[in-house]
C-alpha atoms as a PDB file:
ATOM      1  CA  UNK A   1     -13.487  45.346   5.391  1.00  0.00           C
ATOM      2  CA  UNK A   2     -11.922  44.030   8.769  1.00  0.00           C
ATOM      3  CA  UNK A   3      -8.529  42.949   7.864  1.00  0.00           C
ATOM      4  CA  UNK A   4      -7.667  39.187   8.153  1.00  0.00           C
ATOM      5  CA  UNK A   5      -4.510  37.804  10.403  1.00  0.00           C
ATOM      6  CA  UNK A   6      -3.234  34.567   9.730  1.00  0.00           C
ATOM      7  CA  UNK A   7      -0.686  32.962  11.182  1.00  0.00           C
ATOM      8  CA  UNK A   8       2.038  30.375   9.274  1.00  0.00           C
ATOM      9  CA  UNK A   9       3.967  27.623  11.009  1.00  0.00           C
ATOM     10  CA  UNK A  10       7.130  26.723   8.721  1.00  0.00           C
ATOM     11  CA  UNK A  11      10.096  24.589   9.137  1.00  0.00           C
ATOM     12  CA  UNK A  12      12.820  24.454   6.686  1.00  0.00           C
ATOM     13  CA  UNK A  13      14.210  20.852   5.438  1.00  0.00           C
ATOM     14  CA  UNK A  14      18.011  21.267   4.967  1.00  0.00           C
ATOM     15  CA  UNK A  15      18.565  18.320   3.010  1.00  0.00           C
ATOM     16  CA  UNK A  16      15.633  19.440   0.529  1.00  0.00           C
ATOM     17  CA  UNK A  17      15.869  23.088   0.844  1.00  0.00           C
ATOM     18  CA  UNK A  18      11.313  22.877   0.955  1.00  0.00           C
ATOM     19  CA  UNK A  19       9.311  24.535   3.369  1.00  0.00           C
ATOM     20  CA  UNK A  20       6.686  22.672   5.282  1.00  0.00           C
ATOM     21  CA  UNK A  21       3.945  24.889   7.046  1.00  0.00           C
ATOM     22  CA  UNK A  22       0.401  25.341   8.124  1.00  0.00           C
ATOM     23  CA  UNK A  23      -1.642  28.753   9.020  1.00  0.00           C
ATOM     24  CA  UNK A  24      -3.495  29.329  11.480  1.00  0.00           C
ATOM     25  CA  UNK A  25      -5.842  31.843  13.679  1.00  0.00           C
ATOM     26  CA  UNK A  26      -3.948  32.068  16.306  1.00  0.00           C
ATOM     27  CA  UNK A  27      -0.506  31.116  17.073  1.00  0.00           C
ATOM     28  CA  UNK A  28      -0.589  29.477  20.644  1.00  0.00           C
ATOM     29  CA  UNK A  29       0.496  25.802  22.029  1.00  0.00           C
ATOM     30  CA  UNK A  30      -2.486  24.041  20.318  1.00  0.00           C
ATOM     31  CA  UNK A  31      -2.075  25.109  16.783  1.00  0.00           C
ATOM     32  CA  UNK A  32       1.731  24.639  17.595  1.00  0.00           C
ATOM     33  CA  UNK A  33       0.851  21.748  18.566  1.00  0.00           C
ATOM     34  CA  UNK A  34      -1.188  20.852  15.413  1.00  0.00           C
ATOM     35  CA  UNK A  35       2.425  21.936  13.654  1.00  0.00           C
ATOM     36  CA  UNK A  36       4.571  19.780  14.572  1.00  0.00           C
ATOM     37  CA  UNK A  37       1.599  16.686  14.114  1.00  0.00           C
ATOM     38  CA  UNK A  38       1.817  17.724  10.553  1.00  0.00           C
ATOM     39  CA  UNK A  39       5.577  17.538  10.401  1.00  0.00           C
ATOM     40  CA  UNK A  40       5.335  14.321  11.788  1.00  0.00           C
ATOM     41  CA  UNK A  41       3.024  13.285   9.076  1.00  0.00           C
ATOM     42  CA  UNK A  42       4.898  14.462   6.445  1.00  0.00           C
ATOM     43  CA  UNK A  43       8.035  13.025   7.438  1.00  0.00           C
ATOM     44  CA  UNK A  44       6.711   9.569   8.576  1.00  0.00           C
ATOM     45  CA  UNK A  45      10.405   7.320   8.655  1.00  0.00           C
ATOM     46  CA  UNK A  46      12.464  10.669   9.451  1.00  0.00           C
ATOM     47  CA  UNK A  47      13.764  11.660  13.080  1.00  0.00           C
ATOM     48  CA  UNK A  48      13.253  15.343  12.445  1.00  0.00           C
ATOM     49  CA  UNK A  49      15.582  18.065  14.577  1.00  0.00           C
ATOM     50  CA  UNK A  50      13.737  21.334  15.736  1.00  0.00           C
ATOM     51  CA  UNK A  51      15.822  24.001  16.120  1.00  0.00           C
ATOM     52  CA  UNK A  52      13.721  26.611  18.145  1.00  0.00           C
ATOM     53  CA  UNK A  53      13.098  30.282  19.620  1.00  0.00           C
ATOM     54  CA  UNK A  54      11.672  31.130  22.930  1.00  0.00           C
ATOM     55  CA  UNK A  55       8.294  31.958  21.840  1.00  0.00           C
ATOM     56  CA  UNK A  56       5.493  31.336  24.900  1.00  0.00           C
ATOM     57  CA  UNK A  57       3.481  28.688  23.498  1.00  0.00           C
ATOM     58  CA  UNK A  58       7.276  26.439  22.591  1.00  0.00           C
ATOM     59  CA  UNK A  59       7.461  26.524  26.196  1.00  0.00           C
ATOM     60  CA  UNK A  60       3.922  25.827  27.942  1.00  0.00           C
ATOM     61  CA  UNK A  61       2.880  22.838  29.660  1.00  0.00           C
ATOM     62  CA  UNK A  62       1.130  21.355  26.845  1.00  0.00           C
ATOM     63  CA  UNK A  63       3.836  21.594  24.011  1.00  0.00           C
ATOM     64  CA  UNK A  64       6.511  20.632  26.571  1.00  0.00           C
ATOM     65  CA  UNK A  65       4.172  17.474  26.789  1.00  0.00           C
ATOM     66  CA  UNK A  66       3.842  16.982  23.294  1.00  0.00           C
ATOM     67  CA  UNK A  67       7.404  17.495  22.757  1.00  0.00           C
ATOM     68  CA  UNK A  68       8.114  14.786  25.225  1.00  0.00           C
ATOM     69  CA  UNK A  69       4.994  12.255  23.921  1.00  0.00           C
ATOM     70  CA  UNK A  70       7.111  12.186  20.350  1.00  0.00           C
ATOM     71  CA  UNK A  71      10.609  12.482  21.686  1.00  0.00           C
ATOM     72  CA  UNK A  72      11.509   9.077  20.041  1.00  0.00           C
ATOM     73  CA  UNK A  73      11.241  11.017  17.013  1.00  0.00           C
ATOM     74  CA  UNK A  74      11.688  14.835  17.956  1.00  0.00           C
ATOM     75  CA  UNK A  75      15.298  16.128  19.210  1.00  0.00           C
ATOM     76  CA  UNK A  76      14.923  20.107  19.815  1.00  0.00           C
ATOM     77  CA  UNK A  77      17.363  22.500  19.862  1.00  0.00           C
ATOM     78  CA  UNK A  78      16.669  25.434  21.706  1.00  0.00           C
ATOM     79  CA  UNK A  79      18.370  28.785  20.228  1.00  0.00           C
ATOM     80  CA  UNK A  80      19.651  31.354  22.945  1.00  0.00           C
ATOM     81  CA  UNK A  81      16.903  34.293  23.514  1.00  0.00           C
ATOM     82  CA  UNK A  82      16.647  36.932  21.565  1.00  0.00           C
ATOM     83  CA  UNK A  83      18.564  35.322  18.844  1.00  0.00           C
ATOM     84  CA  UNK A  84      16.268  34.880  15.404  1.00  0.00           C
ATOM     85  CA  UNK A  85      19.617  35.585  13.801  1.00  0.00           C
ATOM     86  CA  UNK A  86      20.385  31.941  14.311  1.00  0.00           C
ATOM     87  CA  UNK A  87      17.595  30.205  13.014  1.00  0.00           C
ATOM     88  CA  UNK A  88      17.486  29.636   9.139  1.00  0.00           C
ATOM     89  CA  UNK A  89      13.723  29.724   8.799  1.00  0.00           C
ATOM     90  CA  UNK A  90      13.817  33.480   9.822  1.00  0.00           C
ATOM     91  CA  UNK A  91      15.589  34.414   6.722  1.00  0.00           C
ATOM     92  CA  UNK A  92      12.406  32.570   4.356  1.00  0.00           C
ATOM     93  CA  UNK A  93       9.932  35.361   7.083  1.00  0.00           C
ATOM     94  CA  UNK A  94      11.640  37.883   5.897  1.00  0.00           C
ATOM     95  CA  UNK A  95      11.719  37.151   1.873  1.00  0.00           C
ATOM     96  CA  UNK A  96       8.271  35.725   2.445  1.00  0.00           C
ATOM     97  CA  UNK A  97       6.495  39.094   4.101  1.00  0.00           C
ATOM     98  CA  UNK A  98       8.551  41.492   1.309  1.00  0.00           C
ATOM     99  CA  UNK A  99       6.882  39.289  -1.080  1.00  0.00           C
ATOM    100  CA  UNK A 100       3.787  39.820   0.459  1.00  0.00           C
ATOM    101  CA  UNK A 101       4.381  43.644   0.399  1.00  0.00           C
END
């Protein structure tokens, strides 16, 4: 048949070494959005630190609002562009999709 896309969200807990995520069916500012809610959830008495790419939808309008709504509890740490190198989560992609091979 028609193949199926999904998307994951993931962040990677240092302390813990676990991997929180969600999927989605497209990646844009609302299911980002929907992300980082979920984070929050799961991490109810934490102050969590975001360390993030330049992707469109970190950047619109209505995850720059979101980021500010929950900045009590949110510090973000934007990585230089084109740098994936630098984020830790990239290296979990990359075992993750040759698992998936």
């Amino acid at each position: 048949g028609t193949p199926q896309h999904r998307h994951v969200f993931g962040a990677y807990n240092w302390h813990s070494a676990h991997v929180s995520y969600t999927t989605a069916h497209r990646k844009n500012s609302d299911t980002f959005i929907a992300f980082l809610e979920h984070l929050l959830d799961e991490y109810p008495r934490q102050h969590l630190i975001l360390v993030m790419d330049n992707a469109s939808y970190h950047h619109s309008k209505t995850t720059r609002a979101a980021l500010s709504l929950y900045e009590d509890r949110l510090l973000v740490i934007w990585l230089p562009k084109y740098s994936p190198f630098l984020n830790p989560i990239e290296r979990f992609w990359l075992h993750f999709k040759q698992l998936a091979v």
